[in-house]
C-alpha atoms as a PDB file:
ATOM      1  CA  UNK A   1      -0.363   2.626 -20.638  1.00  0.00           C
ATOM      2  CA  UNK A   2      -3.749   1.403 -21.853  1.00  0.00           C
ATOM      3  CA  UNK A   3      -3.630  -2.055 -23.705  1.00  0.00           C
ATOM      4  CA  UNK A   4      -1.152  -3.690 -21.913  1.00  0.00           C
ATOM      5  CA  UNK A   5      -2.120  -6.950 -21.320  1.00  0.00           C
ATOM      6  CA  UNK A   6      -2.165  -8.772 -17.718  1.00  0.00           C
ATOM      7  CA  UNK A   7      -2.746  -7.333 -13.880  1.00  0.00           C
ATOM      8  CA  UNK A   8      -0.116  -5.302 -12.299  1.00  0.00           C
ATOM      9  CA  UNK A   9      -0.427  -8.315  -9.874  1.00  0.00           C
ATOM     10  CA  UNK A  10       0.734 -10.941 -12.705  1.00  0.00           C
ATOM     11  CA  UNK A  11       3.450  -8.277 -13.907  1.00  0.00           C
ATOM     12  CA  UNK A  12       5.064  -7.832 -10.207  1.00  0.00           C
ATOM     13  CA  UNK A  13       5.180 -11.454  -9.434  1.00  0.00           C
ATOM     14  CA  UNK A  14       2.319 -12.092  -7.780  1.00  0.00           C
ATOM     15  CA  UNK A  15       1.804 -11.987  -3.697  1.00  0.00           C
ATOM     16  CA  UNK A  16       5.405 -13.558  -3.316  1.00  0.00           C
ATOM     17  CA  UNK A  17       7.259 -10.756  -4.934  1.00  0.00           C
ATOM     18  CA  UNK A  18       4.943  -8.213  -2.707  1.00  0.00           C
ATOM     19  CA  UNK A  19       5.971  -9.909   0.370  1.00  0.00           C
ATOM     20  CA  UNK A  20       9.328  -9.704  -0.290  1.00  0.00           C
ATOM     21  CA  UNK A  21       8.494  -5.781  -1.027  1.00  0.00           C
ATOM     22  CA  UNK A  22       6.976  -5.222   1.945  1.00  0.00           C
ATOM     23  CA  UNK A  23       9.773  -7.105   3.344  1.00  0.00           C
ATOM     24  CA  UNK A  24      12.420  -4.632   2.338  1.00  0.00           C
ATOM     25  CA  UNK A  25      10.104  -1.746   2.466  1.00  0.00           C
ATOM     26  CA  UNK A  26       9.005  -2.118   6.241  1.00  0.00           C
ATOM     27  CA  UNK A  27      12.987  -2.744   7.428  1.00  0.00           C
ATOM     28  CA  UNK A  28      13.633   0.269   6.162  1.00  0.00           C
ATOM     29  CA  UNK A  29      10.642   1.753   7.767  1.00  0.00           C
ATOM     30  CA  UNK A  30      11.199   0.507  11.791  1.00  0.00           C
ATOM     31  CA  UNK A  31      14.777   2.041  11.251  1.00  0.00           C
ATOM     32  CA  UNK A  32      13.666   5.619   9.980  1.00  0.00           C
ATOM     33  CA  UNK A  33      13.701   8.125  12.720  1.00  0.00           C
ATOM     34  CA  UNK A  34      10.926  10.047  10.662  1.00  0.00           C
ATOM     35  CA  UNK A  35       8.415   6.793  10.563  1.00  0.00           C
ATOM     36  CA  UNK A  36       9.209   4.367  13.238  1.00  0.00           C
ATOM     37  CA  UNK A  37       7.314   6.550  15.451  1.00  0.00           C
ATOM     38  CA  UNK A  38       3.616   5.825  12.832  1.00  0.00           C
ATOM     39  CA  UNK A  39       4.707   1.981  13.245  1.00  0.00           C
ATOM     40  CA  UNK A  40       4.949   2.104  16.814  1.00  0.00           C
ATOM     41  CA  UNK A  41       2.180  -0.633  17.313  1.00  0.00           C
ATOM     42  CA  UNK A  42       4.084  -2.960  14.122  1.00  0.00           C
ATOM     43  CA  UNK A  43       3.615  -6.247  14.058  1.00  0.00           C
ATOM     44  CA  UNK A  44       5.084  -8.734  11.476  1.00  0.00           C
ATOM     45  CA  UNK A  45       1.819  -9.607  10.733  1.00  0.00           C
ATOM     46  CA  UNK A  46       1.605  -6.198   8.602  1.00  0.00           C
ATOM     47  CA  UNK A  47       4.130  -7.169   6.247  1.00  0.00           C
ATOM     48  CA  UNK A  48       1.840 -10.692   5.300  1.00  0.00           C
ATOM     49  CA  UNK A  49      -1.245  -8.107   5.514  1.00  0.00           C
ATOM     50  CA  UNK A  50      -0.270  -5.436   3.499  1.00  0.00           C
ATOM     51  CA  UNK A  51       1.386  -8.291   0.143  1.00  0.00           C
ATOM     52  CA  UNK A  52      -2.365  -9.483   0.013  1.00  0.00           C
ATOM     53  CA  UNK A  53      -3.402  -6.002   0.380  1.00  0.00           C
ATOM     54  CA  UNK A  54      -1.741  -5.007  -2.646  1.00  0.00           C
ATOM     55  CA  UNK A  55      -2.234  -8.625  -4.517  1.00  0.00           C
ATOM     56  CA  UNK A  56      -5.942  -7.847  -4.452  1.00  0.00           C
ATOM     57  CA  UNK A  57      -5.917  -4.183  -5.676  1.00  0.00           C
ATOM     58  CA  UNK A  58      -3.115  -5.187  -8.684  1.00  0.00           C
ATOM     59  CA  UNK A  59      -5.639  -7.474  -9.789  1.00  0.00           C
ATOM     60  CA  UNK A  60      -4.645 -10.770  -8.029  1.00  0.00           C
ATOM     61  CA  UNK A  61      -7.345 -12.721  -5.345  1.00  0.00           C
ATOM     62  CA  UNK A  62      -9.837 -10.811  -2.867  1.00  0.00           C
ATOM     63  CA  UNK A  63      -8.140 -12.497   0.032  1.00  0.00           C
ATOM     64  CA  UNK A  64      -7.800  -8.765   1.610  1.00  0.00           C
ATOM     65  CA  UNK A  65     -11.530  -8.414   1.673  1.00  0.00           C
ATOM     66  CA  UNK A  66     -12.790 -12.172   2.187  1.00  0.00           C
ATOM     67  CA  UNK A  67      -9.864 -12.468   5.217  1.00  0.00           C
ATOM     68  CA  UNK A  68      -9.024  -9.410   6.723  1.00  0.00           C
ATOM     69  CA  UNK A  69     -11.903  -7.042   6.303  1.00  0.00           C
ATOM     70  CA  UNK A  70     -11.558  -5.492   3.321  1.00  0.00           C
ATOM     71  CA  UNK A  71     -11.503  -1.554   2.315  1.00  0.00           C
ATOM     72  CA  UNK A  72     -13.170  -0.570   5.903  1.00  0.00           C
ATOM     73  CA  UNK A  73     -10.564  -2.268   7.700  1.00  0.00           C
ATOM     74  CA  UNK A  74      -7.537  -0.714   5.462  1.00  0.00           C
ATOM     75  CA  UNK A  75      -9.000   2.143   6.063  1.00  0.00           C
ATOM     76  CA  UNK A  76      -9.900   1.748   9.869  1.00  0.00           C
ATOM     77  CA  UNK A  77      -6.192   0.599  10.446  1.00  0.00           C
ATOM     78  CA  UNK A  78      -4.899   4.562  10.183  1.00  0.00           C
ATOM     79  CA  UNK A  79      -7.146   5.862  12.101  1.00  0.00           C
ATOM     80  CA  UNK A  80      -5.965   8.761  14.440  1.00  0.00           C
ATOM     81  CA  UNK A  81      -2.244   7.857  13.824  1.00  0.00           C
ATOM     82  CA  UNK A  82      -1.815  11.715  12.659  1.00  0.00           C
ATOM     83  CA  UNK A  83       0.520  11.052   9.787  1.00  0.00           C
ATOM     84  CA  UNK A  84       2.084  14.134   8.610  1.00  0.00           C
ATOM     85  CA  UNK A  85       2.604  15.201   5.012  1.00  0.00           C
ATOM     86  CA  UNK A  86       6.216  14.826   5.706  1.00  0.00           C
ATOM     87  CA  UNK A  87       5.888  10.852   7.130  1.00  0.00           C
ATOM     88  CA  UNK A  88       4.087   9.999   3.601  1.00  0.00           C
ATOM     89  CA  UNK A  89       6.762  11.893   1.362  1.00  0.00           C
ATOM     90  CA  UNK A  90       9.559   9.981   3.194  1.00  0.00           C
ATOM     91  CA  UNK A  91       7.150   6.694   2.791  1.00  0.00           C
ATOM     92  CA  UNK A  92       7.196   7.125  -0.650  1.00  0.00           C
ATOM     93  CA  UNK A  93      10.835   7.868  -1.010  1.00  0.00           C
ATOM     94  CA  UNK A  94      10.842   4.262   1.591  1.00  0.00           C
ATOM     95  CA  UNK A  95       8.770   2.345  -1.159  1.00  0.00           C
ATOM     96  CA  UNK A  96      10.295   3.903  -3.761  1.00  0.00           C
ATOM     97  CA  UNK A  97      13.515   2.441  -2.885  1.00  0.00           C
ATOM     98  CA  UNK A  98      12.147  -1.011  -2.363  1.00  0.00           C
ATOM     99  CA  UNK A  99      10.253  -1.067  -5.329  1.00  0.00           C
ATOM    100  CA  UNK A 100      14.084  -0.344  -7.303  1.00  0.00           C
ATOM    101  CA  UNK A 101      15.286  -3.207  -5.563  1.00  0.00           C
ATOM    102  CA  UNK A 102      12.091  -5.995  -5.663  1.00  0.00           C
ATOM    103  CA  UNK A 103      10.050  -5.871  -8.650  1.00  0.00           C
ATOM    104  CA  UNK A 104      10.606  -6.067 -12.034  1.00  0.00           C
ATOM    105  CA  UNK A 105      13.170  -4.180 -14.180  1.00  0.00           C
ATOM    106  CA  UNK A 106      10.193  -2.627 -16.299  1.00  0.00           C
ATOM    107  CA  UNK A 107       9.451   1.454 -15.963  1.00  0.00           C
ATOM    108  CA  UNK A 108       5.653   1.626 -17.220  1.00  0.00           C
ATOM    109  CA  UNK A 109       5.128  -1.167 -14.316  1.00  0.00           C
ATOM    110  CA  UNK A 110       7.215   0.822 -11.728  1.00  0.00           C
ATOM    111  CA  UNK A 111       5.385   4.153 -12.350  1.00  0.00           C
ATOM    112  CA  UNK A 112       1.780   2.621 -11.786  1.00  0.00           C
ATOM    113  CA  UNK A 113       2.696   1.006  -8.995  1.00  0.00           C
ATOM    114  CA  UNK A 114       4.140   4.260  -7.416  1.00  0.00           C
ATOM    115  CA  UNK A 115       0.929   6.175  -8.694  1.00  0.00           C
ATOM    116  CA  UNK A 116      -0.904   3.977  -6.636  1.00  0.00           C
ATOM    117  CA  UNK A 117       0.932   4.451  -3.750  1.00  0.00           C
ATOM    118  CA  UNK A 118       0.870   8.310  -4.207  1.00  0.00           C
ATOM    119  CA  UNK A 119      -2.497   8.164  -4.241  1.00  0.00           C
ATOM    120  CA  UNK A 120      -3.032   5.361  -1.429  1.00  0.00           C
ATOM    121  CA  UNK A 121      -0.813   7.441   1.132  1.00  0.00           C
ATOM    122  CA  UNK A 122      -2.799  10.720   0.379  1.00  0.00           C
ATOM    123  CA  UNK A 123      -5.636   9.046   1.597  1.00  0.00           C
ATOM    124  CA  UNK A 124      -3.949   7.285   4.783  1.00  0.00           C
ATOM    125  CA  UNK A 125      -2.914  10.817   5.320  1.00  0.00           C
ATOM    126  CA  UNK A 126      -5.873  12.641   5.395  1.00  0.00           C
ATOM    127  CA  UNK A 127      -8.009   9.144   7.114  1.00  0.00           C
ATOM    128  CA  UNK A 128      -5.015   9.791   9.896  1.00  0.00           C
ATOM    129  CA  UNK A 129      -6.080  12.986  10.449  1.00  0.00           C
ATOM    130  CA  UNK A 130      -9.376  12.228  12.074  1.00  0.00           C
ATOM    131  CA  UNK A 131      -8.637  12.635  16.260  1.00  0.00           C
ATOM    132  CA  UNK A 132     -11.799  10.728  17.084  1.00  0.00           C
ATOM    133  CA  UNK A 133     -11.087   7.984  14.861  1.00  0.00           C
ATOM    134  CA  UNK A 134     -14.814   7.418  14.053  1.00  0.00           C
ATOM    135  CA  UNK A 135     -15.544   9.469  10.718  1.00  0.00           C
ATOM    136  CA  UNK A 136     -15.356   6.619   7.421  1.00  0.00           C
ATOM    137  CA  UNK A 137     -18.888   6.128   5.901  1.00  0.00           C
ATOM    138  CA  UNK A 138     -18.902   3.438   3.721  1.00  0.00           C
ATOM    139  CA  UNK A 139     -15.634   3.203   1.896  1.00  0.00           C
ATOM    140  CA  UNK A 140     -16.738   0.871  -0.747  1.00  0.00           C
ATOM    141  CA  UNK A 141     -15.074  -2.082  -2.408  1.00  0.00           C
ATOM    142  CA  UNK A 142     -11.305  -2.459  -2.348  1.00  0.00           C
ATOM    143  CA  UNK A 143      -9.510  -0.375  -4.833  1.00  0.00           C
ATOM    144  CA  UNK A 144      -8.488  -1.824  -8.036  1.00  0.00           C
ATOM    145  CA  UNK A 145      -5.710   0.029  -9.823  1.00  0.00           C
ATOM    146  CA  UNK A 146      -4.702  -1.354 -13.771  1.00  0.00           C
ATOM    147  CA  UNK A 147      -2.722  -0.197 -15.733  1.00  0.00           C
ATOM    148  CA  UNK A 148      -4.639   2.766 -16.745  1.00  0.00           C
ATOM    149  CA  UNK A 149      -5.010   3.533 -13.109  1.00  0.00           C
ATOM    150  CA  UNK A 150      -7.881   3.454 -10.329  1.00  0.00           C
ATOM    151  CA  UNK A 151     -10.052   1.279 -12.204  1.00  0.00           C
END
């Protein structure tokens, strides 16, 4: 997809249009029988939370890192919750869904956006898996993802 001009944060619509998809995606989510359980500790604070998540790494502001603790705290956030390889596929089949119905009507967009999230869950999955909830190093920056991919 290389060349296309803009972020993937101009092309969705900007932190509005991800708050409405974290909107949809997250009512779906408390309902599921396979997920609720992950969310147990929700708050609607996540929704606003994860829209300026996802604003910063499709190019938009670094509000995630200057307000709410950047990649360490993304990462700290899944800590010990044990999420199964089944919870992310039915996550992604979740987001999937939402991202039909919120953002743009444009496939190249759609299928980075979902690549990011395929990636992004592998890692919640396997940062999930760590009992003591201690083991993160130094994460780095936030993750930017283009249109190319992880940049």
């Amino acid at each position: 997809m290389g060349g296309r001009g803009g972020s993937l944060s101009e092309a969705v619509g900007g932190v509005e249009v991800l708050r409405r998809l974290s909107n949809s995606f997250y009512d779906e989510v408390l309902a599921d029988p396979v997920l609720a359980p992950v969310f147990a500790d929700f708050t609607w604070t996540h929704i606003e939370h994860v829209a300026i998540w996802l604003d910063e790494v499709f190019g938009g502001p670094e509000a995630f890192t200057r307000d709410l603790g950047g990649h360490q705290a993304l990462l700290r956030s899944h800590l010990g919750l044990g999420i199964t390889e089944e919870q992310r596929v039915r996550w992604m089949e979740l987001m999937a869904r939402a991202v039909d119905k919120e953002l743009p009507d444009d496939g190249a967009l759609r299928q980075q956006v979902m690549a990011y999230f395929d990636w992004g869950t592998r890692i919640a999955r396997d940062v999930s898996a760590d009992p003591e909830g201690t083991d993160l190093g130094d994460p780095g920056p936030t993750p930017r993802w283009s249109w190319d991919g992880l940049a």
